[in-house]
Protein backbone atom coordinates (compact mmCIF):
# COMPACT_ATOMS: atom_id res chain seq x y z
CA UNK A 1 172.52 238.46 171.08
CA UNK A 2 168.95 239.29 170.43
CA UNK A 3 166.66 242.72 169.13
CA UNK A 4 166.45 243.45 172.81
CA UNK A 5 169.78 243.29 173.28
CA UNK A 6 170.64 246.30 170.58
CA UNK A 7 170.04 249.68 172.02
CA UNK A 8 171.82 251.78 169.55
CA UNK A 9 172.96 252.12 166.75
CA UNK A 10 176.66 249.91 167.52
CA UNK A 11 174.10 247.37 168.58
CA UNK A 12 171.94 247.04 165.69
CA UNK A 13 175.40 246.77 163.55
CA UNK A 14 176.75 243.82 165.52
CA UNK A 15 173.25 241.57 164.89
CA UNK A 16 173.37 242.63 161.41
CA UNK A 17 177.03 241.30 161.00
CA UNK A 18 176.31 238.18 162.92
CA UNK A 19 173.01 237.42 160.51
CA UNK A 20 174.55 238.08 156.95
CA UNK A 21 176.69 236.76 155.11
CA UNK A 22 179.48 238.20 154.68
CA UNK A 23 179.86 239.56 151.20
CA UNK A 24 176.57 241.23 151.72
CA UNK A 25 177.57 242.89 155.11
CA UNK A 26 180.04 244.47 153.75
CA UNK A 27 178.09 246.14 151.14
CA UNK A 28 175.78 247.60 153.89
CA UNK A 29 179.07 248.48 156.28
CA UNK A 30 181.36 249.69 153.33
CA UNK A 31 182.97 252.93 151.37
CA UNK A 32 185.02 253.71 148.38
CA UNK A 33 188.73 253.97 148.63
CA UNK A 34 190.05 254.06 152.42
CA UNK A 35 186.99 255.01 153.66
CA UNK A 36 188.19 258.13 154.68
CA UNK A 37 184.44 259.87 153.68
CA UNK A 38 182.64 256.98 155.74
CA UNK A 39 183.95 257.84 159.12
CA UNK A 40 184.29 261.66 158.70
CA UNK A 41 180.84 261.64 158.49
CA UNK A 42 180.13 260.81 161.61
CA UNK A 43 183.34 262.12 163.63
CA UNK A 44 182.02 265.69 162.29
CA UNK A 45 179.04 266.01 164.56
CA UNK A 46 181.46 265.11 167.03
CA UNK A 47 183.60 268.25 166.28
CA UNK A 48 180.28 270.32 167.34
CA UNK A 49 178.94 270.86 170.98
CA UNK A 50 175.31 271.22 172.22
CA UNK A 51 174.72 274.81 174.15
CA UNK A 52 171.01 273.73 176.20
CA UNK A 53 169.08 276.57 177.69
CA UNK A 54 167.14 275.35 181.07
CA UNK A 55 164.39 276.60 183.08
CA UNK A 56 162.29 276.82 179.82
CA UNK A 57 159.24 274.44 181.07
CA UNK A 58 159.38 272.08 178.27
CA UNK A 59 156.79 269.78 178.50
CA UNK A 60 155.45 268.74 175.35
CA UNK A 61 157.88 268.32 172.39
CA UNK A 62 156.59 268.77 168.94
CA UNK A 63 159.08 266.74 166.19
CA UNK A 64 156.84 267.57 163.24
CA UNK A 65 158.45 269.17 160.33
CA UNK A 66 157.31 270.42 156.47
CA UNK A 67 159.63 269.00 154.28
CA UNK A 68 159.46 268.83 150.31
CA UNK A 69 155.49 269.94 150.92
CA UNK A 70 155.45 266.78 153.27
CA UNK A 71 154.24 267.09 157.16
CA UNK A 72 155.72 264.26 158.49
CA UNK A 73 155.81 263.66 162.35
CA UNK A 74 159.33 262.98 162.70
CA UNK A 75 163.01 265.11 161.60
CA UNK A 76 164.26 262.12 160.09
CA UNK A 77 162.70 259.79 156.98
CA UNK A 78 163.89 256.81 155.33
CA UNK A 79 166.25 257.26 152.64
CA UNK A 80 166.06 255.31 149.70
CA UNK A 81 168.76 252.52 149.39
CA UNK A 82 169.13 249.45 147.39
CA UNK A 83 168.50 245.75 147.06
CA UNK A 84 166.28 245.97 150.68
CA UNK A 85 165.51 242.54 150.60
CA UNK A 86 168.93 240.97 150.11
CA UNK A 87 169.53 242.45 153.66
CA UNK A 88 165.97 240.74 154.93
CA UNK A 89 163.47 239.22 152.81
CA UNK A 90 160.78 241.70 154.00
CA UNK A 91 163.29 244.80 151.87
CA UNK A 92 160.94 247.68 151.29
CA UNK A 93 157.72 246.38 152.88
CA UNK A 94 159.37 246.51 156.06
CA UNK A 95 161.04 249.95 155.53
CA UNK A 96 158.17 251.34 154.18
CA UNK A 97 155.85 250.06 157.20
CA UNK A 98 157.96 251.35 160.15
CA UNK A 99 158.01 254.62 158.40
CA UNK A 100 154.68 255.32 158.54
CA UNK A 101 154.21 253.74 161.76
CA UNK A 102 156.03 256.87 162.45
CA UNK A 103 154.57 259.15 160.61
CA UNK A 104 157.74 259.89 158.05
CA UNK A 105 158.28 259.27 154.64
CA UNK A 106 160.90 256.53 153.33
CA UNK A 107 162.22 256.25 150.13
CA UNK A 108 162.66 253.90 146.89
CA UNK A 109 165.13 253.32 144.67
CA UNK A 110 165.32 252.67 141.53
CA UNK A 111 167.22 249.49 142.25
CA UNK A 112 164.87 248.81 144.89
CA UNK A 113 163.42 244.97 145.51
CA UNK A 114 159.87 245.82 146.14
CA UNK A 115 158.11 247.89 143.23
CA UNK A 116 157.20 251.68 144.56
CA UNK A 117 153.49 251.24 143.06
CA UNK A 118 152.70 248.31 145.55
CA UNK A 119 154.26 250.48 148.32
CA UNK A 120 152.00 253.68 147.48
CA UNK A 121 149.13 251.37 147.30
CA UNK A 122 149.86 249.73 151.02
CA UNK A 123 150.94 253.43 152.68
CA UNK A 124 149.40 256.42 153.47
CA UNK A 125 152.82 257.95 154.27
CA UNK A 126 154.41 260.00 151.56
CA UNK A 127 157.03 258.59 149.01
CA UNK A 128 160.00 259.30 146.89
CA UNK A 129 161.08 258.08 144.20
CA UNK A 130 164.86 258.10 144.29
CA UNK A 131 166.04 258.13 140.21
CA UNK A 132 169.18 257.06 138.58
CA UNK A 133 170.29 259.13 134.97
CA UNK A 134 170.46 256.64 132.70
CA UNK A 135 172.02 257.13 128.99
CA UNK A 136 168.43 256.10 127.40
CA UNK A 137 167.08 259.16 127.84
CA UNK A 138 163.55 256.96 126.62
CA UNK A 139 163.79 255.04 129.82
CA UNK A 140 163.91 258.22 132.11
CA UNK A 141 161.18 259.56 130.93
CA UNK A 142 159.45 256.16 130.95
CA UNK A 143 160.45 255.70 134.98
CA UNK A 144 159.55 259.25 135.92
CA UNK A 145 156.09 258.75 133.70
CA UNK A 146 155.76 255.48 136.57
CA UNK A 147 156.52 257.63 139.36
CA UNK A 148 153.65 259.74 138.42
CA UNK A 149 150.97 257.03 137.64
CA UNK A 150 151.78 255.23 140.86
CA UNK A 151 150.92 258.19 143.35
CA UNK A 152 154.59 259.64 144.07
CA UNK A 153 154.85 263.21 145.03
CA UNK A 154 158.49 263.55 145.33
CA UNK A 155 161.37 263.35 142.60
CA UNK A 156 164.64 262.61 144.45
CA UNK A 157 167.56 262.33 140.98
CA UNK A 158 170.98 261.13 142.44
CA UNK A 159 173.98 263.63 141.32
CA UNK A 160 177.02 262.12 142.49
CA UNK A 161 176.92 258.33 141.18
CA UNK A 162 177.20 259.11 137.08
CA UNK A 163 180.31 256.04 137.72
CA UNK A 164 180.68 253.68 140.35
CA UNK A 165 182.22 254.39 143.68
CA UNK A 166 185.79 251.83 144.39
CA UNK A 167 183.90 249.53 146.72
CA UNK A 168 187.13 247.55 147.86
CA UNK A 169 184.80 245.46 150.14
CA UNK A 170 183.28 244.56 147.31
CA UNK A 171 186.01 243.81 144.63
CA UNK A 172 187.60 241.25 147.32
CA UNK A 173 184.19 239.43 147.98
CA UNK A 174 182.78 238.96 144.56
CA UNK A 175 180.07 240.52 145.34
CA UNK A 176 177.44 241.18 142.27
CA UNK A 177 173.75 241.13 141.43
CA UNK A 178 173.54 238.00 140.14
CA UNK A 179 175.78 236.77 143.12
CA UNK A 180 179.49 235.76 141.20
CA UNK A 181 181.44 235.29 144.67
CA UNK A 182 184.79 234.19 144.99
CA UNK A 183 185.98 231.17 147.43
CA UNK A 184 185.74 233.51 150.59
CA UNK A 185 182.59 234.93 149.66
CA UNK A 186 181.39 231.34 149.27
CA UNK A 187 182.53 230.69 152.89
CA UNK A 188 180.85 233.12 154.29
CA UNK A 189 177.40 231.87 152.98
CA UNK A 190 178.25 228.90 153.63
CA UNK A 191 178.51 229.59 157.72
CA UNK A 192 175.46 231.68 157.67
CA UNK A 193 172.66 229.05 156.26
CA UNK A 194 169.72 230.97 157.95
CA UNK A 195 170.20 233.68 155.64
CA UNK A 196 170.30 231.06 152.58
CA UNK A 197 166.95 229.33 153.72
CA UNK A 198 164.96 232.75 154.01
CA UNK A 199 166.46 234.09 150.58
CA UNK A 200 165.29 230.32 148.74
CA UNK A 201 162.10 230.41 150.77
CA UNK A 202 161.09 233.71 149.95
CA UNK A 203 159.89 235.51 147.22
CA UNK A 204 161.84 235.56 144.13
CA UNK A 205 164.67 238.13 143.94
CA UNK A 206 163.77 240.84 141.69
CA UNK A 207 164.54 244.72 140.88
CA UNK A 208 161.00 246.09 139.86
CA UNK A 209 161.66 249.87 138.69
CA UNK A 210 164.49 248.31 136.08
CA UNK A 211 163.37 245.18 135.30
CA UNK A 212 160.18 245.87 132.87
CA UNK A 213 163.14 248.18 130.90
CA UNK A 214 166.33 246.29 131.56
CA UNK A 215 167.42 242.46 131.43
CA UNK A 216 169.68 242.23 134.42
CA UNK A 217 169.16 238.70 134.83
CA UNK A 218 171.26 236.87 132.62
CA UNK A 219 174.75 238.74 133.26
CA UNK A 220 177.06 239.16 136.16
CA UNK A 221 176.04 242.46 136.27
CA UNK A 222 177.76 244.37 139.38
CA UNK A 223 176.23 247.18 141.20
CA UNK A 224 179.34 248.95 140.13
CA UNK A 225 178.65 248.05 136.21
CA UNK A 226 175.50 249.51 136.80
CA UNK A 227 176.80 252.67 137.69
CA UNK A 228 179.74 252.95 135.30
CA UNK A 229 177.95 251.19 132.07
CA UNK A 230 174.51 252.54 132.22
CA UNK A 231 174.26 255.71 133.96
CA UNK A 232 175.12 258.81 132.09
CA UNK A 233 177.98 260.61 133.28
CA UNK A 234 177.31 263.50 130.54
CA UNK A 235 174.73 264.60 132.85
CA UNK A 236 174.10 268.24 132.97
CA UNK A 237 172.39 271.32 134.43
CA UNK A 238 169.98 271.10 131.29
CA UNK A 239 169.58 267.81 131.79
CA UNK A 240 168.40 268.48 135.06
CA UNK A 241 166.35 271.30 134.18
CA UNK A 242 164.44 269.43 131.59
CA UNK A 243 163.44 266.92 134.20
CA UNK A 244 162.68 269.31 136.80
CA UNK A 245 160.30 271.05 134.07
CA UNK A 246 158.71 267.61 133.02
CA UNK A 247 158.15 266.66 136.14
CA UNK A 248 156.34 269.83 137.67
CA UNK A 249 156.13 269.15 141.33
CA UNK A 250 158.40 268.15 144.38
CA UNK A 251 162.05 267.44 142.91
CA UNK A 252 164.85 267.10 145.11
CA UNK A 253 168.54 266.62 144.04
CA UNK A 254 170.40 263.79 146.26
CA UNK A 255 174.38 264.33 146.74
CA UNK A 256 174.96 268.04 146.03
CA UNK A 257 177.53 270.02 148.20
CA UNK A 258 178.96 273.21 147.01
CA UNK A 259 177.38 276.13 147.69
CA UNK A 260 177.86 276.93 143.61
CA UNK A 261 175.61 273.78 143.27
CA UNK A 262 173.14 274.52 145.55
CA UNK A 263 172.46 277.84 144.05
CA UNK A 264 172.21 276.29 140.36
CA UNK A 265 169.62 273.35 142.05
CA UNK A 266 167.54 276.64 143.28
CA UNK A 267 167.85 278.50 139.68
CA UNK A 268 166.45 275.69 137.73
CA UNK A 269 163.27 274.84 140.18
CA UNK A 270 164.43 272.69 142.16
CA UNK A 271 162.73 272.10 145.63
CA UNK A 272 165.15 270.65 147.65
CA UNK A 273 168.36 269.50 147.90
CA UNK A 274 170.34 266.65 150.11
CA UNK A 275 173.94 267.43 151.22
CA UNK A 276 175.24 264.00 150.39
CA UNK A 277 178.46 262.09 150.24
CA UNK A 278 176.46 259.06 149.43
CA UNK A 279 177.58 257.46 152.75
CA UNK A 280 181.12 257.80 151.73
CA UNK A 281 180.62 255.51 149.13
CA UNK A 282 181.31 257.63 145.17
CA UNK A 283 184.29 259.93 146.26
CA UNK A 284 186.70 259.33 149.45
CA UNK A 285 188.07 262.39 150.80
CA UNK A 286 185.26 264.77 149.94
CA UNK A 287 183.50 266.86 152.78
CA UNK A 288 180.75 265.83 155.08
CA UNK A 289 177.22 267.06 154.48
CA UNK A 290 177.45 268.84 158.04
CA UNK A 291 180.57 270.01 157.60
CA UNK A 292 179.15 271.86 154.55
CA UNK A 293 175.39 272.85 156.23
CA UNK A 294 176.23 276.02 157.40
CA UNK A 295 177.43 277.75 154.57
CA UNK A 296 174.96 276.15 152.04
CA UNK A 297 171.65 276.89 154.54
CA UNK A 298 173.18 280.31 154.72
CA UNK A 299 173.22 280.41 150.58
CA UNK A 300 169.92 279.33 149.62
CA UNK A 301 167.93 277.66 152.65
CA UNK A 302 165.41 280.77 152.05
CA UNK A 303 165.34 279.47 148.29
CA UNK A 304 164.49 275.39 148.93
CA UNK A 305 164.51 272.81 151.29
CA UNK A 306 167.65 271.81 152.73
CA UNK A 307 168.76 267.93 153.95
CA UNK A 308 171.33 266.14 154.69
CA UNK A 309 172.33 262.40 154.99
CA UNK A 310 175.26 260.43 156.31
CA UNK A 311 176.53 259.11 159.53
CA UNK A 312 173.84 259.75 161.85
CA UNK A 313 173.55 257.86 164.63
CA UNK A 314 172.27 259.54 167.76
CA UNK A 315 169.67 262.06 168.30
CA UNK A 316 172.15 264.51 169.44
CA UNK A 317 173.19 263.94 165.95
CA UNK A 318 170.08 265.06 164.31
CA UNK A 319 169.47 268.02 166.56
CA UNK A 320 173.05 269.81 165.56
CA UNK A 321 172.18 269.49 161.83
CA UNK A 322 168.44 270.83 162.66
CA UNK A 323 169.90 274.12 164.55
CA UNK A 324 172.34 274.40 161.69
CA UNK A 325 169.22 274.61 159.55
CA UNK A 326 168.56 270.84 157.76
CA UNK A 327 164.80 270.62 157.37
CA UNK A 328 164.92 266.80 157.84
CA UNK A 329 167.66 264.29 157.62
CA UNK A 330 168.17 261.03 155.82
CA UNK A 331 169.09 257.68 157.67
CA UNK A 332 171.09 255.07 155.59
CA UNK A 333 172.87 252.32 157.69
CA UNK A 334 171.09 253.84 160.62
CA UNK A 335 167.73 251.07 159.65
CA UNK A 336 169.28 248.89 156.96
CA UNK A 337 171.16 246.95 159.98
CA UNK A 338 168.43 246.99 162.25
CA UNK A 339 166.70 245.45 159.19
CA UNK A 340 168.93 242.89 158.41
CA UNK A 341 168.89 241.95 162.27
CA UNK A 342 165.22 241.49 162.64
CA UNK A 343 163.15 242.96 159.67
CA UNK A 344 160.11 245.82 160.60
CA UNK A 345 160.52 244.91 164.32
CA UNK A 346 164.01 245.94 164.08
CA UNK A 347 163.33 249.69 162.30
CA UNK A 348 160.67 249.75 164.63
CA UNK A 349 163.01 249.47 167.25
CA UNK A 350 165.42 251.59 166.08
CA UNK A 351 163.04 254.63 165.40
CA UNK A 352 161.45 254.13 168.59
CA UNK A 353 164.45 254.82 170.27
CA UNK A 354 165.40 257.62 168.02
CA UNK A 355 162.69 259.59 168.81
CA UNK A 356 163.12 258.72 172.28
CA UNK A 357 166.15 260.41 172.42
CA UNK A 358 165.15 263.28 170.18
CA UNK A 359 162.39 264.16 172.10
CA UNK A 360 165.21 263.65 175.73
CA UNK A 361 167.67 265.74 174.12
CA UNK A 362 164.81 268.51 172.97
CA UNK A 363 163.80 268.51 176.74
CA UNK A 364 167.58 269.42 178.13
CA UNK A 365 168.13 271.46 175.78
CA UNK A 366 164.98 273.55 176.02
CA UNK A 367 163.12 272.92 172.51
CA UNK A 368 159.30 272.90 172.30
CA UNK A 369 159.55 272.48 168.61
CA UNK A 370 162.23 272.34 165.89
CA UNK A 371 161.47 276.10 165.51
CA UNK A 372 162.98 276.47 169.02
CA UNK A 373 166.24 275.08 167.80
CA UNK A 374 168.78 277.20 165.98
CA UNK A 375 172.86 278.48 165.11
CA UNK A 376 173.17 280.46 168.63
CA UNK A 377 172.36 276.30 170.86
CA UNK A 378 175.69 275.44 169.03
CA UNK A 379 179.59 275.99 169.03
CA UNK A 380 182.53 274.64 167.31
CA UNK A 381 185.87 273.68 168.49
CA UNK A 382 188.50 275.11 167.02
């Protein structure tokens, strides 16, 4: 199995799994608890049925949207996910290539690989800075004061990680930034040497946003200590508002999905917001971001921006949650497999075909535009 052999998003999954190890496809594949969350996230679209109108002499299709005062070219951007370049050593310069390729914007985290001032440098594509509470309130302020001095326009602070999600994948792997693996973790680097050669071969492993304020180098310091140890789970609406205040442009809150939450994230200037489960990684058994669209666009979608994130994988997928009201949605697994199969060729694979099938499933269903699309193209089962 090659790149030319993946055609969706199943595809892309499979090369991933045969190319990493293990311990580290599991973190990309993985949820908290019984992964419950995970799959609900995609089985919702299913629960939702297209309604096309024909005869409408679509031609051209126009995918451009205004999100977050961003024109981008495309409904869907890159959302900001961690350690990039444990998956392939190109991480975030591959991510943040295909996306503007594309025309979109792509995210970084703050546990990115690949430091976002380098990446605003390189790209002419717009860039958020995805932000982490931490409990030294000093060291917010320092990474937001980064954000600003390296170009980015868009705050995007994460609201539902203030502990750790149970990553059971994880636990029974070993697996941990420095890597503390147990015997069947070992294994399963052990049978995949390619990915061994490129990580020793390549630049030196590194997480820039934290590193010039934390030492995470010389502890077995899991991505789930992170979470639980140094994030602040007294986080509050003042909190919030304070940052939103200090950082007086584009903020966006990642993971919110009550309607009650929604209308707070409007009160206190926010932007935007992302309906976000996290990929059904923090809390198993909550809702899906589209199951919870309608009622939240209908709340405040005149007030800010509305996204969501989680389980997309088909175009189809991304025009329901566009005629439910989303102004863009946020891919996750959708390019980190494609690139852990094959780096920027594989995004660049994966978006081309994307869009392919946006703009198809536009044409039957009668859409010039994203304008075109809307509640009355769509029905639910009962």
């Amino acid at each position: 199995m090659n790149l030319n052999d993946c055609h969706n998003f199943h595809d892309f999954r499979r090369l991933a799994e045969r190319r990493l190890p293990g311990p580290i496809f599991n973190y990309i594949d993985g949820g908290a608890d019984d992964e419950v969350t995970m799959r609900r996230n995609t089985a919702a679209f299913e629960d939702c049925d297209l309604v096309p109108s024909v005869l409408q002499g679509v031609s051209d299709v126009d995918l451009s949207v205004t999100v977050m005062g961003q024109k981008i070219d495309l409904p869907v951007y890159l959302s900001p996910t961690a350690l990039q370049r444990l998956f392939h050593h190109q991480g975030e310069r591959a991510t943040a290539a295909a996306a503007e390729k594309f025309g979109t914007l792509f995210g970084v985290s703050s546990l990115g690989t690949v430091s976002m001032e380098e990446l605003a440098k390189k790209h002419r594509n717009p860039q958020v800075y995805q932000f982490y509470f931490h409990k030294d309130r000093g060291l917010n302020r320092a990474m937001m004061q980064k954000a600003k001095e390296s170009g980015i326009q868009v705050m995007m602070l994460t609201v539902d990680s203030i502990t750790g999600g149970n990553r059971e994948r994880d636990l029974r792997t070993g697996f941990s930034i420095p890597f503390r693996l147990t015997l069947g973790g070992l294994w399963q680097f052990a049978i995949k040497p390619a990915w061994g050669i490129n990580y020793v071969t390549h630049e030196k492993f590194s997480l820039p946003q934290l590193d010039a304020h934390i030492d995470m180098k010389g502890d077995t310091l899991t991505i789930g200590r992170y979470f639980t140890e140094m994030l602040d789970p007294s986080m509050n609406w003042d909190d919030v508002a304070g940052m939103v205040a200090e950082w007086g442009g584009q903020f966006c809150l990642k993971g919110v999905m009550s309607v009650e939450d929604a209308r707070r994230a409007a009160d206190i200037g926010c932007t935007g917001i992302v309906l976000s489960n996290h990929g059904g990684r923090q809390l198993d058994g909550s809702r899906s971001a589209f199951d919870q669209l309608d009622e939240i666009v209908q709340a405040v979608g005149g007030r800010l921006d509305v996204m969501i994130d989680g389980g997309i994988q088909r175009g189809s997928h991304v025009l329901k949650a566009l005629s439910l009201g989303a102004k863009a949605v946020g891919l996750g697994r959708y390019y980190l497999f494609p690139l852990a199969a094959a780096g920027q060729a594989g995004i660049e694979r994966a978006l081309g075909q994307l869009k392919a099938e946006i703009v198809r499933d536009m044409r039957l269903m009668g859409a010039r535009g994203v304008a075109d699309l809307g509640r009355s193209n769509l029905r639910f089962r009962a």
